[in-house]
C-alpha atoms as a PDB file:
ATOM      1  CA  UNK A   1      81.208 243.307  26.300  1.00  0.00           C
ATOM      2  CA  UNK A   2      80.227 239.311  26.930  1.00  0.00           C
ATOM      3  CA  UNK A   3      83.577 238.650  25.107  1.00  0.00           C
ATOM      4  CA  UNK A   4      85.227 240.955  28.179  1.00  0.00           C
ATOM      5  CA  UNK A   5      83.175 238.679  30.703  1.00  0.00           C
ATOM      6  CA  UNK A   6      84.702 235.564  29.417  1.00  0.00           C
ATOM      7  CA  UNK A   7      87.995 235.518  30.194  1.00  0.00           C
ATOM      8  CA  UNK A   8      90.467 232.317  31.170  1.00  0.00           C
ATOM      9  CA  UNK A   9      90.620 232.530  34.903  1.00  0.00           C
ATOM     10  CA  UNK A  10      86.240 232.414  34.507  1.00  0.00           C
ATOM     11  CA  UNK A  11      86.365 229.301  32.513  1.00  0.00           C
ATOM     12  CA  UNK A  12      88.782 227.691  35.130  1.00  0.00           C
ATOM     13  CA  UNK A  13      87.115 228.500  38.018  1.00  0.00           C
ATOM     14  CA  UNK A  14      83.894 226.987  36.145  1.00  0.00           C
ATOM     15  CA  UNK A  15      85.711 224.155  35.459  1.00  0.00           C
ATOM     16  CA  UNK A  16      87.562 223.765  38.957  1.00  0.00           C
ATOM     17  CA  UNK A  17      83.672 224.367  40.902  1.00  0.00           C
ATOM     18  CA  UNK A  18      82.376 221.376  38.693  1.00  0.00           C
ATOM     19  CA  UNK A  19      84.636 218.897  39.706  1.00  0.00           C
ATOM     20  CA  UNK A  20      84.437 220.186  43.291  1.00  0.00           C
ATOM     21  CA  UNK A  21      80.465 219.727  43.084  1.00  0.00           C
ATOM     22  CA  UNK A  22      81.057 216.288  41.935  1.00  0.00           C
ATOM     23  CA  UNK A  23      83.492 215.136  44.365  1.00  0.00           C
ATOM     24  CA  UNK A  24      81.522 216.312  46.913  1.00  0.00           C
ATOM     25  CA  UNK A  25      78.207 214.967  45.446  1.00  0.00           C
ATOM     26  CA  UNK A  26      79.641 211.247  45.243  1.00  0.00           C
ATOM     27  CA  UNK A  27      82.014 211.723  48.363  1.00  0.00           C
ATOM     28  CA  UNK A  28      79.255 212.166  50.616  1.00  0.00           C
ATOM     29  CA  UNK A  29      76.178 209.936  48.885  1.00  0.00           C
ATOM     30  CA  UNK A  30      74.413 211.945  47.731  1.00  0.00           C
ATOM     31  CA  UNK A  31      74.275 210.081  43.785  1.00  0.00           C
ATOM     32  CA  UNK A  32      75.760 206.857  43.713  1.00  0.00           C
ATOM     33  CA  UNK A  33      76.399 204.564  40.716  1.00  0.00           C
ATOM     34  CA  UNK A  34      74.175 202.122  39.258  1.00  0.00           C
ATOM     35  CA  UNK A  35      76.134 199.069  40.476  1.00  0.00           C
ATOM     36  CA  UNK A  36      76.346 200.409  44.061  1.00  0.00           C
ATOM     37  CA  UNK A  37      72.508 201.195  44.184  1.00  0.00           C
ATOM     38  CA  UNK A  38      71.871 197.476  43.050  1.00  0.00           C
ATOM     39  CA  UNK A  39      74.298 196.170  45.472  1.00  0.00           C
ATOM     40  CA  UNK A  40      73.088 197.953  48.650  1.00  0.00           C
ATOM     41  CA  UNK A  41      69.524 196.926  47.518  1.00  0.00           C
ATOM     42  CA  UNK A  42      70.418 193.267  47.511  1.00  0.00           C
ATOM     43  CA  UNK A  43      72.097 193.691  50.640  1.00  0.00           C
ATOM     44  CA  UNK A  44      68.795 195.231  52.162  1.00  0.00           C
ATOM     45  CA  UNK A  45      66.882 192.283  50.333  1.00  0.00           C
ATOM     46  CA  UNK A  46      68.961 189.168  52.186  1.00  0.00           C
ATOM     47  CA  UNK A  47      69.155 191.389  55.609  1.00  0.00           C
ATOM     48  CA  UNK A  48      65.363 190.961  56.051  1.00  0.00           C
ATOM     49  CA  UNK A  49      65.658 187.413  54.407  1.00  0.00           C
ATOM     50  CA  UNK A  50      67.294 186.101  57.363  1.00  0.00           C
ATOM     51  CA  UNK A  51      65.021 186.209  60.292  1.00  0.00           C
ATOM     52  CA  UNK A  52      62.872 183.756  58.083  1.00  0.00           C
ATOM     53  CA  UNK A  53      66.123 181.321  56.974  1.00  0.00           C
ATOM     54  CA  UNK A  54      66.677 181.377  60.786  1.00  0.00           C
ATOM     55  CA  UNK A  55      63.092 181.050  61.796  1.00  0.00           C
ATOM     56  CA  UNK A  56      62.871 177.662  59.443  1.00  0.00           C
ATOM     57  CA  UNK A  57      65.805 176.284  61.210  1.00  0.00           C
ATOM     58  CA  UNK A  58      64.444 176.929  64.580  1.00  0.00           C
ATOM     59  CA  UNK A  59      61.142 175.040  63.295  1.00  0.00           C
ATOM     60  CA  UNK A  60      63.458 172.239  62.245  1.00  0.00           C
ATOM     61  CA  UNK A  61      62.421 169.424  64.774  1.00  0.00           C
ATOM     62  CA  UNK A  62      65.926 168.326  64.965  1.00  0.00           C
ATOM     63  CA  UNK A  63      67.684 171.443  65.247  1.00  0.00           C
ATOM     64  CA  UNK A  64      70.004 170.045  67.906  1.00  0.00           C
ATOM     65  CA  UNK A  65      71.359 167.755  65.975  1.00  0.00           C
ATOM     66  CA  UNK A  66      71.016 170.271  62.645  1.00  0.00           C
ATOM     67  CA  UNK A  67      73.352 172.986  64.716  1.00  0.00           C
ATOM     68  CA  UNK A  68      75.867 170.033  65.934  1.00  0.00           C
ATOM     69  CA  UNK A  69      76.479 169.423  62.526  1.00  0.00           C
ATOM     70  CA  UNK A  70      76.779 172.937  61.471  1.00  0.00           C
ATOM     71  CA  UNK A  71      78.724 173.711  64.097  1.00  0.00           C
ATOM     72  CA  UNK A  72      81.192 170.895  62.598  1.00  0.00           C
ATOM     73  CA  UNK A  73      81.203 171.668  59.370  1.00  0.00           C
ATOM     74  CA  UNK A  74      83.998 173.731  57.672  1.00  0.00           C
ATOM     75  CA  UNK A  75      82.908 178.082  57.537  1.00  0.00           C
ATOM     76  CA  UNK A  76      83.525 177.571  54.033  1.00  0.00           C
ATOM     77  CA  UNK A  77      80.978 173.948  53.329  1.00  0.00           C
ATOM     78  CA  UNK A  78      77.968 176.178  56.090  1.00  0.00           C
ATOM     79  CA  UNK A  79      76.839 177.395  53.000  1.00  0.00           C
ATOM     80  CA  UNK A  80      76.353 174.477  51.013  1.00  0.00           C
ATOM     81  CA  UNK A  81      74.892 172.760  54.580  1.00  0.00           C
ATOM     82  CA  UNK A  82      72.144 175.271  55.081  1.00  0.00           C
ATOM     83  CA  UNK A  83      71.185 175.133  50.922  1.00  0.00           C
ATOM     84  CA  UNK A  84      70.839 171.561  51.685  1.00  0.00           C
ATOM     85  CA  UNK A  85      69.104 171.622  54.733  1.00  0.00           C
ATOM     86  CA  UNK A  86      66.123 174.063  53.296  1.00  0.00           C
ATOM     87  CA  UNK A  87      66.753 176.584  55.377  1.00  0.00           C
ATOM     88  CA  UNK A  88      67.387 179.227  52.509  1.00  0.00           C
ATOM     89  CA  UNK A  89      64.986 178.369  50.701  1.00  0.00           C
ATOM     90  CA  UNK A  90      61.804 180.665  51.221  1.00  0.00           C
ATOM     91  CA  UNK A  91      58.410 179.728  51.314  1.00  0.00           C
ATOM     92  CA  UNK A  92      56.858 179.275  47.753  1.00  0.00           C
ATOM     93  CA  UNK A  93      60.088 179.559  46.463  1.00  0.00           C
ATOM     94  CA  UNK A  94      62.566 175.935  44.815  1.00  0.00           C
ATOM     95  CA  UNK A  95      65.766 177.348  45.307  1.00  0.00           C
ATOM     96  CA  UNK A  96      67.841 178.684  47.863  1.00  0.00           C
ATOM     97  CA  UNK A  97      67.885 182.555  47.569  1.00  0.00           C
ATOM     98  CA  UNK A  98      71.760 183.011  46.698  1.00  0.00           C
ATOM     99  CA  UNK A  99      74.141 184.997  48.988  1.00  0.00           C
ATOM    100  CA  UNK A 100      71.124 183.873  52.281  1.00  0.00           C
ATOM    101  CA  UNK A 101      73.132 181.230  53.655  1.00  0.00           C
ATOM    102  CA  UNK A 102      76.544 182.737  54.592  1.00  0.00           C
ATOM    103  CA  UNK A 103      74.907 185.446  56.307  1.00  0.00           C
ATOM    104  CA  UNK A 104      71.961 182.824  57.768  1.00  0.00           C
ATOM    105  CA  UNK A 105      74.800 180.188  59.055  1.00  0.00           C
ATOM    106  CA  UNK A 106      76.305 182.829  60.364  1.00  0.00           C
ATOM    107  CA  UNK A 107      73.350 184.307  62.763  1.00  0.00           C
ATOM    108  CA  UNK A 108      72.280 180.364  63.730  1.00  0.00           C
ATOM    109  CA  UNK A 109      76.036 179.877  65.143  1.00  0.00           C
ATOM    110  CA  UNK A 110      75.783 183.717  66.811  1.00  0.00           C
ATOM    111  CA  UNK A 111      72.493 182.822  67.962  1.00  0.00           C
ATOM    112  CA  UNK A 112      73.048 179.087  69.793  1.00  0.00           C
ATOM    113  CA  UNK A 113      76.546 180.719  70.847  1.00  0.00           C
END
């Protein structure tokens, strides 16, 4: 009788529903890879790191000058300018927190803008 049961077209159609569950499963986010999870955290990590990169330039006491010079510099050397300046570097912390200062030269231009 189970032998009956299982026939081709059943094993197909098992086959067919799992990779329909996980296409729709990935497709819409509901499990996402290991890679992706890391990346979206560190992406959540440097968006709440730069109100503080932007915060220590507006404490800079020569931020006029500071955002002339950014302002002048190449997009691709801002990065390099704001490592150097301190401003991605957070407090208690002797390096620049990598991947902060594209996204914090960017806001200090949008902001002064």
């Amino acid at each position: 009788m189970i032998k009956e049961m299982i026939k081709p077209p059943f094993i197909w159609g098992i086959v067919i529903g799992a990779i329909a569950l996980l296409f729709v499963i990935f497709w819409t986010g509901w499990v996402v890879t290991n890679s992706t999870a890391k990346k979206m955290a560190n992406e959540t990590v440097l968006e709440n790191l730069v109100p503080i990169c932007v915060g220590q330039y507006l404490q800079d006491p020569n931020k006029v000058e500071r955002f002339a010079e950014l302002k002048e510099t190449s997009s691709y050397q801002r990065r390099s300018y704001v490592e150097e300046m301190g401003w991605a570097t957070m407090p208690g912390s002797e390096s620049p927190v990598r991947g902060l200062a594209d996204k914090c030269s960017k806001q200090i231009i949008d902001l002064e803008s």
